[in-house]
Protein backbone atom coordinates (compact mmCIF):
# COMPACT_ATOMS: atom_id res chain seq x y z
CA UNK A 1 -37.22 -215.37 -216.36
CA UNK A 2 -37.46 -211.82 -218.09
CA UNK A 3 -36.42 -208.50 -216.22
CA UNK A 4 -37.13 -205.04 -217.55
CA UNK A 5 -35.21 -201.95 -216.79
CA UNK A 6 -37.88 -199.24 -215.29
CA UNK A 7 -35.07 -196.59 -214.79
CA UNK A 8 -31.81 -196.14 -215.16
CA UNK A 9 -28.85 -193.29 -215.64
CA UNK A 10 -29.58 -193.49 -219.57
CA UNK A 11 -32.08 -194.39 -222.29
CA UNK A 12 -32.44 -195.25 -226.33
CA UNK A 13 -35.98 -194.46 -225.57
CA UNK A 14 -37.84 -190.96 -225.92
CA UNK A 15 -40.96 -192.61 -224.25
CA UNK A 16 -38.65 -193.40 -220.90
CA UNK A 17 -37.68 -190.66 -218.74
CA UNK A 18 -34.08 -191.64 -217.55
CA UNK A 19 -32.77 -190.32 -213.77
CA UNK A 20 -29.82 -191.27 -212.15
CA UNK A 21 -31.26 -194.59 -209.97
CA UNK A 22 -32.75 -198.13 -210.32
CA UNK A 23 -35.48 -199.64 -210.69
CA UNK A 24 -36.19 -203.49 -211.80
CA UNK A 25 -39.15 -205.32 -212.85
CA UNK A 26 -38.47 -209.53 -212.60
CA UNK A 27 -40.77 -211.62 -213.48
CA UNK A 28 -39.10 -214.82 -212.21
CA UNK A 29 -40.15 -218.13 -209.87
CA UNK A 30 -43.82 -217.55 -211.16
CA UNK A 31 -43.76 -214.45 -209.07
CA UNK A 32 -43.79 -210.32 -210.13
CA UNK A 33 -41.34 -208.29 -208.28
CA UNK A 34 -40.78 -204.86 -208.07
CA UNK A 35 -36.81 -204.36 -207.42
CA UNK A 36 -36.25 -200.54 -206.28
CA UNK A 37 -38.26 -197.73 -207.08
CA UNK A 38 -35.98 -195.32 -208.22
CA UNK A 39 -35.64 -191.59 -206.69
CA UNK A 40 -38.92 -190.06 -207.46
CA UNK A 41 -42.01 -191.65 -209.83
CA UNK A 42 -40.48 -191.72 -213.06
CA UNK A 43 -40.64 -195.36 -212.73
CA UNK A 44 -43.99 -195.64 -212.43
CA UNK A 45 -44.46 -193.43 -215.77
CA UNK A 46 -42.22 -195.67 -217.26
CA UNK A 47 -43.20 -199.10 -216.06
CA UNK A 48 -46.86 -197.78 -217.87
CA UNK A 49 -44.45 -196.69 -220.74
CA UNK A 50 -43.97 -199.97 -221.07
CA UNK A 51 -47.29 -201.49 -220.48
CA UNK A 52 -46.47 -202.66 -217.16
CA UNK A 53 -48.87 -202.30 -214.10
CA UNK A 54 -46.52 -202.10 -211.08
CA UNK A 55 -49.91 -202.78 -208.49
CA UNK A 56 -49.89 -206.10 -209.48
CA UNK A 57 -46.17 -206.89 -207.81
CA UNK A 58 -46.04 -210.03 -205.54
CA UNK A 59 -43.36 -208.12 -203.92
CA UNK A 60 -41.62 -205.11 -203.80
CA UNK A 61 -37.90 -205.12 -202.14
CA UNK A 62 -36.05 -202.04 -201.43
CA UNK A 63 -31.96 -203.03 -201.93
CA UNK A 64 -30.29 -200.42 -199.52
CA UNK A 65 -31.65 -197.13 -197.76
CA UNK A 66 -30.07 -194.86 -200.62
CA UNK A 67 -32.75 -191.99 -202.76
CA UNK A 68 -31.77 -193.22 -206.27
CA UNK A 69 -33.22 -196.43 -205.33
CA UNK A 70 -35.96 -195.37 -202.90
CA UNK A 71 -36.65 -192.04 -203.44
CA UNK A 72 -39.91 -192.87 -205.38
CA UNK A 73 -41.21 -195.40 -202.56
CA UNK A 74 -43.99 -192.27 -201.08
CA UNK A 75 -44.83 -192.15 -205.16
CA UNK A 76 -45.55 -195.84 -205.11
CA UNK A 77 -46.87 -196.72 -201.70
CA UNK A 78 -50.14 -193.84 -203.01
CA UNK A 79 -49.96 -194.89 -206.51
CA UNK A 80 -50.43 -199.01 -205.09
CA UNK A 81 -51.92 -197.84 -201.54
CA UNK A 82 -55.00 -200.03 -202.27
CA UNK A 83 -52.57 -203.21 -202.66
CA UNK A 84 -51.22 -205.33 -199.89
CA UNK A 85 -47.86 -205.79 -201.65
CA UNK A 86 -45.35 -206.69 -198.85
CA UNK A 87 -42.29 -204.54 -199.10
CA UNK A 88 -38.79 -206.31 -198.38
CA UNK A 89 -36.51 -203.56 -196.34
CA UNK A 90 -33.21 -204.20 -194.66
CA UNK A 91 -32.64 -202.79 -190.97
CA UNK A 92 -31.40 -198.92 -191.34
CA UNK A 93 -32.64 -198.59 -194.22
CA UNK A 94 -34.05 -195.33 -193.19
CA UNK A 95 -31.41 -194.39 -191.44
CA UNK A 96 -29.64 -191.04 -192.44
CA UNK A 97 -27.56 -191.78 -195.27
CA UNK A 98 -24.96 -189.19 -196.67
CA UNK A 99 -22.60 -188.75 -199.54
CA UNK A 100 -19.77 -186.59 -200.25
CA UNK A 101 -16.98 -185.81 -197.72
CA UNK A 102 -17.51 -184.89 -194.09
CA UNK A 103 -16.78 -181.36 -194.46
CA UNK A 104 -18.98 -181.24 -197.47
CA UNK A 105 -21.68 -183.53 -198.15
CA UNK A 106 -25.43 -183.99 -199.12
CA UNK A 107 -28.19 -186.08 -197.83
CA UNK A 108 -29.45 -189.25 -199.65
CA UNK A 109 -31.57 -190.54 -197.08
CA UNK A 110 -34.96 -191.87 -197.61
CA UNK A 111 -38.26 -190.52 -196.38
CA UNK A 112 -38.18 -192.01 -193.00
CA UNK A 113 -41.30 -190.86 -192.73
CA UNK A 114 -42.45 -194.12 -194.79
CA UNK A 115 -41.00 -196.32 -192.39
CA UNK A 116 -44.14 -196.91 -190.67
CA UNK A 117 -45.87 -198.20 -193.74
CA UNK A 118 -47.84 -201.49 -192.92
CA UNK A 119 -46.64 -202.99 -196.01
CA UNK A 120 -43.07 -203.00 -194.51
CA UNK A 121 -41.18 -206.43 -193.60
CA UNK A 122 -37.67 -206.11 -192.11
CA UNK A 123 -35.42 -209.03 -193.83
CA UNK A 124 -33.00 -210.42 -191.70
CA UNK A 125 -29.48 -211.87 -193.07
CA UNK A 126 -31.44 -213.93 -195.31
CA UNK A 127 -35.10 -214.07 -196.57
CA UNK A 128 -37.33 -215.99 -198.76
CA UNK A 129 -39.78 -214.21 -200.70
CA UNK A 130 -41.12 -217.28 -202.19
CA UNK A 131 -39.53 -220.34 -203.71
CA UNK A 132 -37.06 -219.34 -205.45
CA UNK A 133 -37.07 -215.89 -204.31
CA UNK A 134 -34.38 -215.35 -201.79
CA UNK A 135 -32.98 -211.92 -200.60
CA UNK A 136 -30.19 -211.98 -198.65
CA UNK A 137 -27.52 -209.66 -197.04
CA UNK A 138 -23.53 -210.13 -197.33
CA UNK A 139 -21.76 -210.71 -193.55
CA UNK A 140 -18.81 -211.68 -195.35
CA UNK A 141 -16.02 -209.61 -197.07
CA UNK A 142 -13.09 -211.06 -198.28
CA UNK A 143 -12.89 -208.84 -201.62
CA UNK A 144 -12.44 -205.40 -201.13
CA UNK A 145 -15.53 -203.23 -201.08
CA UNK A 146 -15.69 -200.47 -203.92
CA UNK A 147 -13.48 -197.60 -203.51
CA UNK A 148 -16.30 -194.96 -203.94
CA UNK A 149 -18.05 -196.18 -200.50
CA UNK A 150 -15.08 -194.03 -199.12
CA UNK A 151 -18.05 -191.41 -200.10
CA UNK A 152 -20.47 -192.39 -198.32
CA UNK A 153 -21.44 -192.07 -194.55
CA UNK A 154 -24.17 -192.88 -192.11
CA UNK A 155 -24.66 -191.21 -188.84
CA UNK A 156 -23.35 -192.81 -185.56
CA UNK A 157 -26.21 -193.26 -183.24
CA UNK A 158 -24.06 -192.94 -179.86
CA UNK A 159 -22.19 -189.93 -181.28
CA UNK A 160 -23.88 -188.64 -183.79
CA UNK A 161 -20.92 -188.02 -185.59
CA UNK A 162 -20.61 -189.36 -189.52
CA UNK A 163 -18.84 -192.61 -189.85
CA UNK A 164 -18.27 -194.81 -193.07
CA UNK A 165 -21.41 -196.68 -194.13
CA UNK A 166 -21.39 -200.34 -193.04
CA UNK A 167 -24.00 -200.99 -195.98
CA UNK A 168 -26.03 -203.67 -192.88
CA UNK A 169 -28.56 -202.11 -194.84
CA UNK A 170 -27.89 -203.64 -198.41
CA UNK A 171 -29.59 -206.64 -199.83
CA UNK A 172 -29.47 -208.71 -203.15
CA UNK A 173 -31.80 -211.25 -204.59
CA UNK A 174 -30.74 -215.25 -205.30
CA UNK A 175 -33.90 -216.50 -207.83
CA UNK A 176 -33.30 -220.65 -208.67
CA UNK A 177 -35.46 -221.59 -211.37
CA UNK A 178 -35.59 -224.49 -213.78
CA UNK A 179 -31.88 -225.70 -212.37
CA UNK A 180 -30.62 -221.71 -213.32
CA UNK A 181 -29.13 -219.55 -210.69
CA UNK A 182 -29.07 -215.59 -211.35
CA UNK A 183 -28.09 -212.94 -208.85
CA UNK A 184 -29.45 -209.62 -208.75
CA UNK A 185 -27.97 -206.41 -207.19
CA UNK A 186 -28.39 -203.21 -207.50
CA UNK A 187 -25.32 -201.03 -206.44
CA UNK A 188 -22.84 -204.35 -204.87
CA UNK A 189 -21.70 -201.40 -201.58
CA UNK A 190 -20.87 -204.71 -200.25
CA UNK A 191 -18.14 -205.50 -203.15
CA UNK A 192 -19.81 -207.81 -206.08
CA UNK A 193 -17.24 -210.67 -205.88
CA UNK A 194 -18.04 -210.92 -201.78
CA UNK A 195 -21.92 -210.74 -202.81
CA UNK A 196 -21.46 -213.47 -206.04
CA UNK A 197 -19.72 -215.10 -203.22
CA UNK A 198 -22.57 -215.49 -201.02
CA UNK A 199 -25.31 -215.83 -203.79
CA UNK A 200 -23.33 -219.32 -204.25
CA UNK A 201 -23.03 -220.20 -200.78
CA UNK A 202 -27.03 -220.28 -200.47
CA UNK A 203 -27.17 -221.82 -204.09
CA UNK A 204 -24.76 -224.62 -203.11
CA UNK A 205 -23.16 -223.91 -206.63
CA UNK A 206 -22.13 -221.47 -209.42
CA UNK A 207 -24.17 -218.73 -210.59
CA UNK A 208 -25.39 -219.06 -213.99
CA UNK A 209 -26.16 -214.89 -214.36
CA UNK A 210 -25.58 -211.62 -212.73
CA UNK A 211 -27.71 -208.53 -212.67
CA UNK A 212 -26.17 -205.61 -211.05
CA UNK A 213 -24.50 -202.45 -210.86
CA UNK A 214 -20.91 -202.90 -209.10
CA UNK A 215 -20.74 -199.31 -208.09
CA UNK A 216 -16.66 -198.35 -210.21
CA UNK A 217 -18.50 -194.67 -210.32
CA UNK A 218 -18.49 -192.02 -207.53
CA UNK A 219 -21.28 -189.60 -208.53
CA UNK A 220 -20.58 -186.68 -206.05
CA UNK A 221 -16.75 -186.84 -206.93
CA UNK A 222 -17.52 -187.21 -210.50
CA UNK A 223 -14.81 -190.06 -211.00
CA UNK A 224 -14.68 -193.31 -212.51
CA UNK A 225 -12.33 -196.25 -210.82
CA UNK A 226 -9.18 -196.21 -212.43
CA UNK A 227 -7.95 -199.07 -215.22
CA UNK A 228 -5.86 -201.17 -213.17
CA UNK A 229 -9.04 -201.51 -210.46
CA UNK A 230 -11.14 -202.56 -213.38
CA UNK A 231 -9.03 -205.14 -215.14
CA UNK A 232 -8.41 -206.68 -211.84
CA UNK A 233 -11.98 -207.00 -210.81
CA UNK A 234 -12.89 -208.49 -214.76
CA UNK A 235 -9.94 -210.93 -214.54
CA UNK A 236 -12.21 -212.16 -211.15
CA UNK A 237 -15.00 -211.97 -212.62
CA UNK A 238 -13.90 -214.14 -215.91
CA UNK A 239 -12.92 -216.95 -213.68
CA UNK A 240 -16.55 -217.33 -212.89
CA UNK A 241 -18.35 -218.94 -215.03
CA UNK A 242 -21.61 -216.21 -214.74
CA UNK A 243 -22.91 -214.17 -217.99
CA UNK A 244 -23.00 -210.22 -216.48
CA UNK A 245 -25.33 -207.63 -217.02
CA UNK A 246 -24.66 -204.63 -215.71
CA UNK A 247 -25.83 -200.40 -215.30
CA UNK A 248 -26.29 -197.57 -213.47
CA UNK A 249 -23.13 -197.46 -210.39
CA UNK A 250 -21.09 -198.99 -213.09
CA UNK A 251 -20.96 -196.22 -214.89
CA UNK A 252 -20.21 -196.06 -219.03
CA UNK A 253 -16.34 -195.97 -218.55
CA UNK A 254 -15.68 -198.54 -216.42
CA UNK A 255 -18.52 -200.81 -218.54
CA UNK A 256 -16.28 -200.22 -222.05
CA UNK A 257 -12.66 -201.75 -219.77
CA UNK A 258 -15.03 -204.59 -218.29
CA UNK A 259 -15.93 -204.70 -222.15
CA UNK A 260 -12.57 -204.71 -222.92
CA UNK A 261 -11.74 -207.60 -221.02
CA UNK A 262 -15.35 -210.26 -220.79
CA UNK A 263 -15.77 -209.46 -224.58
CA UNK A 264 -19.77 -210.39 -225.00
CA UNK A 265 -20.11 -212.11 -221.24
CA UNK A 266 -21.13 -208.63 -220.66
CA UNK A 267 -23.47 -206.49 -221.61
CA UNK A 268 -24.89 -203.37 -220.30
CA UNK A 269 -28.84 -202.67 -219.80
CA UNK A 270 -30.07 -199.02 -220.12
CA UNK A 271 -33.91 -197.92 -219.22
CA UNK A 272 -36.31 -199.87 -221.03
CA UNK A 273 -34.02 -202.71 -221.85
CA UNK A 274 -35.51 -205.94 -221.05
CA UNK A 275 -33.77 -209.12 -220.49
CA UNK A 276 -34.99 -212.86 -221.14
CA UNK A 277 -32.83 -215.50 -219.62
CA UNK A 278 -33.72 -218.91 -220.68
């Protein structure tokens, strides 16, 4: 199982162009996915950076209906228009999506304009891609959600006023290969621990891995969650018995107190990193 970080916030790299967003290459399950496409085609550049050839994805999933993630999708639906990759996308996931305050606040929609792409399939609460492969979305919240969602709105279809994003429209990956369990998110809206949660519902047992940002960073505010939020969320996370690998939402302060706390059980991946999990 190897994934490779196509873009992210930062890079060691001057080859790699790094932007504020996701993307995720997994090669996992005998399968090639494309996880996110970042917000414009700088993943593209980079995946050929890197000498990978993004047209020759199995799949291609979409995680939630945010630009950093899918702002490059027009970029890659021409750049792959010849391929018949199926594209996993959650309901409302081009819906209007907003962040900021509701006095002040900027779009971060995608282009719904792609939303009549033939490559499109709508997941429901839970899809397989292939054995393996399963995306699914989180129904159940026990754990707080991150603070910074407070940020972040979606307009009400009956009043067409802005209301708190649900995040219906989020969706992580479960792969289950050779008896190992690894769960892969990109910004955990839906609160990591209620997402690990799920992930080992499904799996029927511990995971062995997780890959995802848990979103302790507000970008429009410019703020980081504050110690005590941290250390409580690493104390939860240390009782599981999952390695972490983490980026982008997490932001580089709140990785150096999860540091702090999980010692080497976690590690953070900028662009270009690529991971090998035996």
């Amino acid at each position: 199982m190897r994934i490779t970080v196509l873009v992210e916030n930062a890079t060691p790299s001057s080859r790699l162009a790094a932007r504020h967003g996701l993307a995720l290459w997994i090669e996992a399950a005998g399968r090639r996915v494309l996880f996110d496409v970042g917000p414009d085609g700088s993943a593209l550049a980079n995946a050929a950076a890197l000498g990978i050839d993004v047209g020759t994805a199995d799949a291609a999933v979409l995680s939630h209906g945010h630009a950093d993630h899918g702002g490059g999708l027009g970029a890659y639906l021409a750049a792959t228009h010849a391929a018949s990759t199926p594209l996993y996308v959650r309901p409302h996931a081009f819906d209007e999506h907003l962040s900021g305050t509701v006095a002040a606040h900027h779009d971060i929609s995608l282009d719904a304009g792609l939303a009549a792409s033939p490559r499109i399939v709508t997941t429901g609460a839970r899809h397989q891609i292939a054995p393996g492969l399963t995306l699914f979305a989180t129904p159940s919240r026990a754990y707080p959600a991150p603070a910074s969602n407070n940020r972040l709105f979606m307009r009400d279809a009956a009043t067409g006023s802005l209301v708190l994003d649900d995040f219906a429209h989020e969706q992580s990956l479960l792969v289950q290969e050779d008896g190992r369990r690894v769960l892969i998110s990109a910004c955990s809206h839906a609160g990591i621990l209620n997402i690990m949660t799920e992930a080992e519902r499904i799996a029927a047992a511990p995971l062995d891995a997780v890959v995802a940002g848990f979103h302790l960073m507000a970008p429009s505010a410019g703020t980081s969650a504050d110690a005590q939020t941290v250390a409580a969320l690493a104390r939860e996370l240390a009782r599981r018995p999952a390695c972490y690998y983490t980026f982008h939402c997490t932001g580089l302060d709140a990785f150096a107190r999860l540091r702090d706390e999980l010692g080497p059980r976690v590690r953070y991946l900028a662009c270009g990193s690529s991971l090998t999990l035996p």
